[in-house]
C-alpha atoms as a PDB file:
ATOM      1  CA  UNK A   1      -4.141  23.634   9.656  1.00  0.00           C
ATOM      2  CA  UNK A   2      -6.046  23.832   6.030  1.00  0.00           C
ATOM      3  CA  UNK A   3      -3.673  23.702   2.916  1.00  0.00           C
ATOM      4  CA  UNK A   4      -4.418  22.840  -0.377  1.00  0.00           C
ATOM      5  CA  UNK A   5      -4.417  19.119  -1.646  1.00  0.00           C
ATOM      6  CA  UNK A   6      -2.549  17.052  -3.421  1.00  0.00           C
ATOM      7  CA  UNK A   7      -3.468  14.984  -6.690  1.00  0.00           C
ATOM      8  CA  UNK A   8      -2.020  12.087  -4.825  1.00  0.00           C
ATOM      9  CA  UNK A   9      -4.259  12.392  -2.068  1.00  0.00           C
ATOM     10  CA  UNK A  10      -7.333  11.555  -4.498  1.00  0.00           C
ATOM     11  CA  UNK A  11      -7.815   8.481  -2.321  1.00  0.00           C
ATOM     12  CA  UNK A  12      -7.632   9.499   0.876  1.00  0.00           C
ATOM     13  CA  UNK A  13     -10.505  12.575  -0.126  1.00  0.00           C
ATOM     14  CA  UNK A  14     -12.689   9.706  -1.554  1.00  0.00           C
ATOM     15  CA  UNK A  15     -12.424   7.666   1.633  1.00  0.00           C
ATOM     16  CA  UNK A  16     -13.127  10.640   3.824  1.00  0.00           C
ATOM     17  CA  UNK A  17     -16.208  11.823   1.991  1.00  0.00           C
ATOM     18  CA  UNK A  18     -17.501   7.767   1.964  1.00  0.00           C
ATOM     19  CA  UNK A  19     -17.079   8.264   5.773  1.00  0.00           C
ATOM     20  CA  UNK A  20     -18.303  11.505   6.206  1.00  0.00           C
ATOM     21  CA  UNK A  21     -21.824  10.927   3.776  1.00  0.00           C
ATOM     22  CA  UNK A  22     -22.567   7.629   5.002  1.00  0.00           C
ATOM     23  CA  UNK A  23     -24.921   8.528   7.477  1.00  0.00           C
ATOM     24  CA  UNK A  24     -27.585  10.132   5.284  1.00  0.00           C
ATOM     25  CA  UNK A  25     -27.663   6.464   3.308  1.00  0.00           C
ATOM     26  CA  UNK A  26     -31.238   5.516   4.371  1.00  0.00           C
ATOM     27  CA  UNK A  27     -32.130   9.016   5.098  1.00  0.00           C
ATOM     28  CA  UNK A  28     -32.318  10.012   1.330  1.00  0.00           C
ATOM     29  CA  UNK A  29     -33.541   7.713  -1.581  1.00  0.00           C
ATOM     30  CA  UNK A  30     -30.380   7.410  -3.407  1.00  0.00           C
ATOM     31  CA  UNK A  31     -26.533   8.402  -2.077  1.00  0.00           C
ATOM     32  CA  UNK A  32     -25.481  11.242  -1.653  1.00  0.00           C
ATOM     33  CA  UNK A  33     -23.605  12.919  -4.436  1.00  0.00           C
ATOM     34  CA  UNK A  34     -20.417  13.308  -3.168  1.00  0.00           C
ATOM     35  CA  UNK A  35     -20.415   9.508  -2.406  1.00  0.00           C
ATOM     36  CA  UNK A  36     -20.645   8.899  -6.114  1.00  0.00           C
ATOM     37  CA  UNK A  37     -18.214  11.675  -7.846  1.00  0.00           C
ATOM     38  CA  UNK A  38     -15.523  11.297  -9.780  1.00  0.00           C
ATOM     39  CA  UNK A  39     -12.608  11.798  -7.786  1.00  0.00           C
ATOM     40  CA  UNK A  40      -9.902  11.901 -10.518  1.00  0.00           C
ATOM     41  CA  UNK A  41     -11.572  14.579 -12.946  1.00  0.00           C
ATOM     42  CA  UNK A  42     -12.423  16.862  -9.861  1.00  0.00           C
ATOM     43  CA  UNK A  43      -8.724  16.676  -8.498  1.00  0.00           C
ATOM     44  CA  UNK A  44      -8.242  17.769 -11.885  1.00  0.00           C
ATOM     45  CA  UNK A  45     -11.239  20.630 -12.594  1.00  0.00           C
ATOM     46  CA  UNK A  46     -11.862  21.874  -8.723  1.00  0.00           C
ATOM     47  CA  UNK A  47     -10.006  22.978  -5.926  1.00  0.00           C
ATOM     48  CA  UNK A  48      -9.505  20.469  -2.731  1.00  0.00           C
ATOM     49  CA  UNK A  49      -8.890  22.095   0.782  1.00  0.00           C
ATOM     50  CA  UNK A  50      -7.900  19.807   3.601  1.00  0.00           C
ATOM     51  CA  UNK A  51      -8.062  20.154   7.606  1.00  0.00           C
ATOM     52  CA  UNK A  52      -5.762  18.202   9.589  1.00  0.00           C
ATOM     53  CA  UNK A  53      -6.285  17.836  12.988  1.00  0.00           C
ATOM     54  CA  UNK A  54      -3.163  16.378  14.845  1.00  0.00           C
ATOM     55  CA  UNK A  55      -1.588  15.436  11.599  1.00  0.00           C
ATOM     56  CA  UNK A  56      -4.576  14.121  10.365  1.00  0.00           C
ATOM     57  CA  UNK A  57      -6.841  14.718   7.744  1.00  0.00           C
ATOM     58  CA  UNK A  58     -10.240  15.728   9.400  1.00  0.00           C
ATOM     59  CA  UNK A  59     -12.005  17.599   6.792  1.00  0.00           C
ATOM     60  CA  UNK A  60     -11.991  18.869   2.946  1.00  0.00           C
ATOM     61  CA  UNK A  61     -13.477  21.594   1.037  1.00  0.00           C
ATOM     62  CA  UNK A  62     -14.094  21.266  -2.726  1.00  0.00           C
ATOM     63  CA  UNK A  63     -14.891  24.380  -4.678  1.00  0.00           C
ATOM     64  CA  UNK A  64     -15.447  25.589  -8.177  1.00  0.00           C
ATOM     65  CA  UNK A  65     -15.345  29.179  -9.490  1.00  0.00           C
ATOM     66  CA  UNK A  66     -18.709  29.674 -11.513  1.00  0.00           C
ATOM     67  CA  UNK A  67     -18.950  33.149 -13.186  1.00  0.00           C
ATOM     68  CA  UNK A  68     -18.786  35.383 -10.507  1.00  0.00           C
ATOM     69  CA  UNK A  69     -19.278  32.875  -6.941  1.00  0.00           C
ATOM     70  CA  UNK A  70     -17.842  30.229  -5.720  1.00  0.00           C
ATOM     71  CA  UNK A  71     -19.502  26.933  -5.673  1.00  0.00           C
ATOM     72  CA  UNK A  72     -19.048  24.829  -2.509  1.00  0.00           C
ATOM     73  CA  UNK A  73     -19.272  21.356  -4.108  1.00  0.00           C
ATOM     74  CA  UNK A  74     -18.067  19.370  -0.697  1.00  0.00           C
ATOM     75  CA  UNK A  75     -18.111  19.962   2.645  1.00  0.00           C
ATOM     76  CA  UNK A  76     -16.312  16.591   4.354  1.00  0.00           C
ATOM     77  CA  UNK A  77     -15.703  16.060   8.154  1.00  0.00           C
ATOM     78  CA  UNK A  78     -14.726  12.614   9.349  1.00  0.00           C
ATOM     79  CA  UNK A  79     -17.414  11.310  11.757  1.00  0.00           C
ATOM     80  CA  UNK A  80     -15.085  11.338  14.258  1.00  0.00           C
ATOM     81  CA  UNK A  81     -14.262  15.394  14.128  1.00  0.00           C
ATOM     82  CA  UNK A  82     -17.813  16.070  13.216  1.00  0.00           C
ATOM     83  CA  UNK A  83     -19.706  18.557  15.869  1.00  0.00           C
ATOM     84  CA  UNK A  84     -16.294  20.601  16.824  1.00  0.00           C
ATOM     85  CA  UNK A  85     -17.088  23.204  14.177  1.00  0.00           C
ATOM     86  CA  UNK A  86     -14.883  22.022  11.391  1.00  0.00           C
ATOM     87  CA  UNK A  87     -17.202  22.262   8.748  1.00  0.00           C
ATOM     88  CA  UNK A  88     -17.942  25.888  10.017  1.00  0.00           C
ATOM     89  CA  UNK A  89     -14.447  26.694   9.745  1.00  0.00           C
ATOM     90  CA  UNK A  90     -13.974  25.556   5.769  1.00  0.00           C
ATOM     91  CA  UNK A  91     -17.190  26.873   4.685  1.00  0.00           C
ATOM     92  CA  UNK A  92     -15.255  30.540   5.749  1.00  0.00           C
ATOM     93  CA  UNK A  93     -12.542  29.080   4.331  1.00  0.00           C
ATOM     94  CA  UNK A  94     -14.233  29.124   1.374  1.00  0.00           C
ATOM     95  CA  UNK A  95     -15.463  32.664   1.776  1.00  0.00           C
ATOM     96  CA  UNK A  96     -12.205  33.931   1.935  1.00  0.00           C
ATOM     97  CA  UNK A  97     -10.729  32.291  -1.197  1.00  0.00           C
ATOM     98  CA  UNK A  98     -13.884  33.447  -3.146  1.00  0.00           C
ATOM     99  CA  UNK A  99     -13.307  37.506  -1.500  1.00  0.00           C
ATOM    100  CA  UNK A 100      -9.448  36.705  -2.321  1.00  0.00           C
ATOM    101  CA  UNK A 101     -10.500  36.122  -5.857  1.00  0.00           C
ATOM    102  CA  UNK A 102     -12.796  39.247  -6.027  1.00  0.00           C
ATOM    103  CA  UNK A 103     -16.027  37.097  -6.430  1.00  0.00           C
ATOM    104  CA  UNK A 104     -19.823  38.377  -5.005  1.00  0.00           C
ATOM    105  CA  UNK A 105     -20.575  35.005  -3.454  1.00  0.00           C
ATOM    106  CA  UNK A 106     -20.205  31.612  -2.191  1.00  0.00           C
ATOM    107  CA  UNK A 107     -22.958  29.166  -3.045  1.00  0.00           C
ATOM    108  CA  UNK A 108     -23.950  25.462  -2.298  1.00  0.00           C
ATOM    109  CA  UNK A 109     -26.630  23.034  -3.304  1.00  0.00           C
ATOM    110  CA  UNK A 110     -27.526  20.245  -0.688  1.00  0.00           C
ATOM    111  CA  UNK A 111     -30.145  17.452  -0.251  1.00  0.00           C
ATOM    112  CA  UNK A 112     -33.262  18.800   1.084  1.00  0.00           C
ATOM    113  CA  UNK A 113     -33.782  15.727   3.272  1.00  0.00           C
ATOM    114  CA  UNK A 114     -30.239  17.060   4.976  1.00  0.00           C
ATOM    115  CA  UNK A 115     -31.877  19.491   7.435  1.00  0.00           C
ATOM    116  CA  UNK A 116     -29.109  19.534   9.470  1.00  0.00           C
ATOM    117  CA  UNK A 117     -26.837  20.908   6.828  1.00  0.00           C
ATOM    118  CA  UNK A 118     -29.562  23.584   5.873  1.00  0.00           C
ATOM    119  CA  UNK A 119     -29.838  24.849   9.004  1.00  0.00           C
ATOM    120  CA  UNK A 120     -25.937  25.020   9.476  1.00  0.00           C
ATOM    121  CA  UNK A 121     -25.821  26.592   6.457  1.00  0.00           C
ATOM    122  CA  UNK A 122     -28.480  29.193   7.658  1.00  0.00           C
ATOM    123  CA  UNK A 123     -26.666  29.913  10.610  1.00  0.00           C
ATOM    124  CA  UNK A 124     -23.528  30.802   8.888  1.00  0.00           C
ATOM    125  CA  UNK A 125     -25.885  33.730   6.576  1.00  0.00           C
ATOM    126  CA  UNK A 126     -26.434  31.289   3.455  1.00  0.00           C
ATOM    127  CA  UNK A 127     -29.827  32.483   2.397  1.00  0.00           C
ATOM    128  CA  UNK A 128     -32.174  29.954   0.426  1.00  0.00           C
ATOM    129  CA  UNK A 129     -32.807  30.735  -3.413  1.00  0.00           C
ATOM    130  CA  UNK A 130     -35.027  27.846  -4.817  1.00  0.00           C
ATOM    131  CA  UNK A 131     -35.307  24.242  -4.916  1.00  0.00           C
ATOM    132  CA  UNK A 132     -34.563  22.226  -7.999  1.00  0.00           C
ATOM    133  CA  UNK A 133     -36.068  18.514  -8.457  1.00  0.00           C
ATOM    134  CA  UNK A 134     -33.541  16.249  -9.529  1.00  0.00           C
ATOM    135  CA  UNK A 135     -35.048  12.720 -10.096  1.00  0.00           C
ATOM    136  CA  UNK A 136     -35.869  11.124  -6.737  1.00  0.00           C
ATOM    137  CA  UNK A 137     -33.632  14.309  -5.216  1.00  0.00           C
ATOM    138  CA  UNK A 138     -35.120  18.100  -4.504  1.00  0.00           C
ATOM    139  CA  UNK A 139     -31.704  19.795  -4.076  1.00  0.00           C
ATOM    140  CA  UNK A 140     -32.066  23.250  -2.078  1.00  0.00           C
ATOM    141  CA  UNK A 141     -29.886  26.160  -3.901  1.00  0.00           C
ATOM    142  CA  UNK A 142     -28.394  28.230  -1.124  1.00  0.00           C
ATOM    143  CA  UNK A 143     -26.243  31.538  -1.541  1.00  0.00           C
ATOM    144  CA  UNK A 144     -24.144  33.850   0.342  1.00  0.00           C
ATOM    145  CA  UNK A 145     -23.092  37.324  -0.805  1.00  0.00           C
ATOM    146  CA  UNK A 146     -19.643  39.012   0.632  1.00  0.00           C
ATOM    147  CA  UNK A 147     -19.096  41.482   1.842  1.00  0.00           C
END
């Protein structure tokens, strides 16, 4: 079941995205970003879409309209529900709210070090635009057009 969050569930989105980002700590020079966001001001600003599995929370999607796409800002699974396809089923998720909302496209930005995210990403028809060098980060701009 996915439904839409609830500002008093601020904490429990920040725990799972600790959980779900903590394996790329040592993979890429500094944390990830989501392990470092403001929680509070994006329950506030962006949108927070939550899997439960059994009753509990196993995922979250965080978007952000942005002119005319939506921006995928998070994509969460708790390491425990990771490899079942979860994180395939909110990025379409995400798709649909975007079409809902009459916008061209969904787009993300991720780590480059994260090849295992790209190539998900890939699979599900995000296309690479550029990279962008952030500090000690390249972050890899990916978009994908609807329908």
């Amino acid at each position: 079941m996915i439904c839409r969050a609830r500002p008093d569930q601020v904490e429990e989105i920040r725990g799972l995205t600790l959980r779900a980002y903590a394996k790329w700590i040592g993979v890429t020079p500094v944390k990830p970003r989501p392990m470092t966001a403001d929680y509070d001001a994006a329950m506030r600003d962006h949108r927070f879409d939550c899997l439960y599995r059994d009753g509990t929370l196993a995922g979250l999607v965080e978007t952000v309209p942005q002119a005319d796409e939506l921006l995928i800002v998070n994509v969460a699974i708790e390491p425990g529900h990771q490899g079942h396809g979860l994180g395939t089923r909110l990025m379409r998720h995400a798709e649909t709210l975007a079409a809902e909302a009459g916008l061209r496209a969904t787009r993300l930005y991720t780590n480059k070090l994260m090849a295992e995210n790209i190539a998900l990403y890939e699979r599900l028809g995000y296309r690479f635009e550029k990279e962008t060098r952030h500090g000690q980060i390249v972050a890899v701009h990916m978009v994908r057009p609807l329908p």
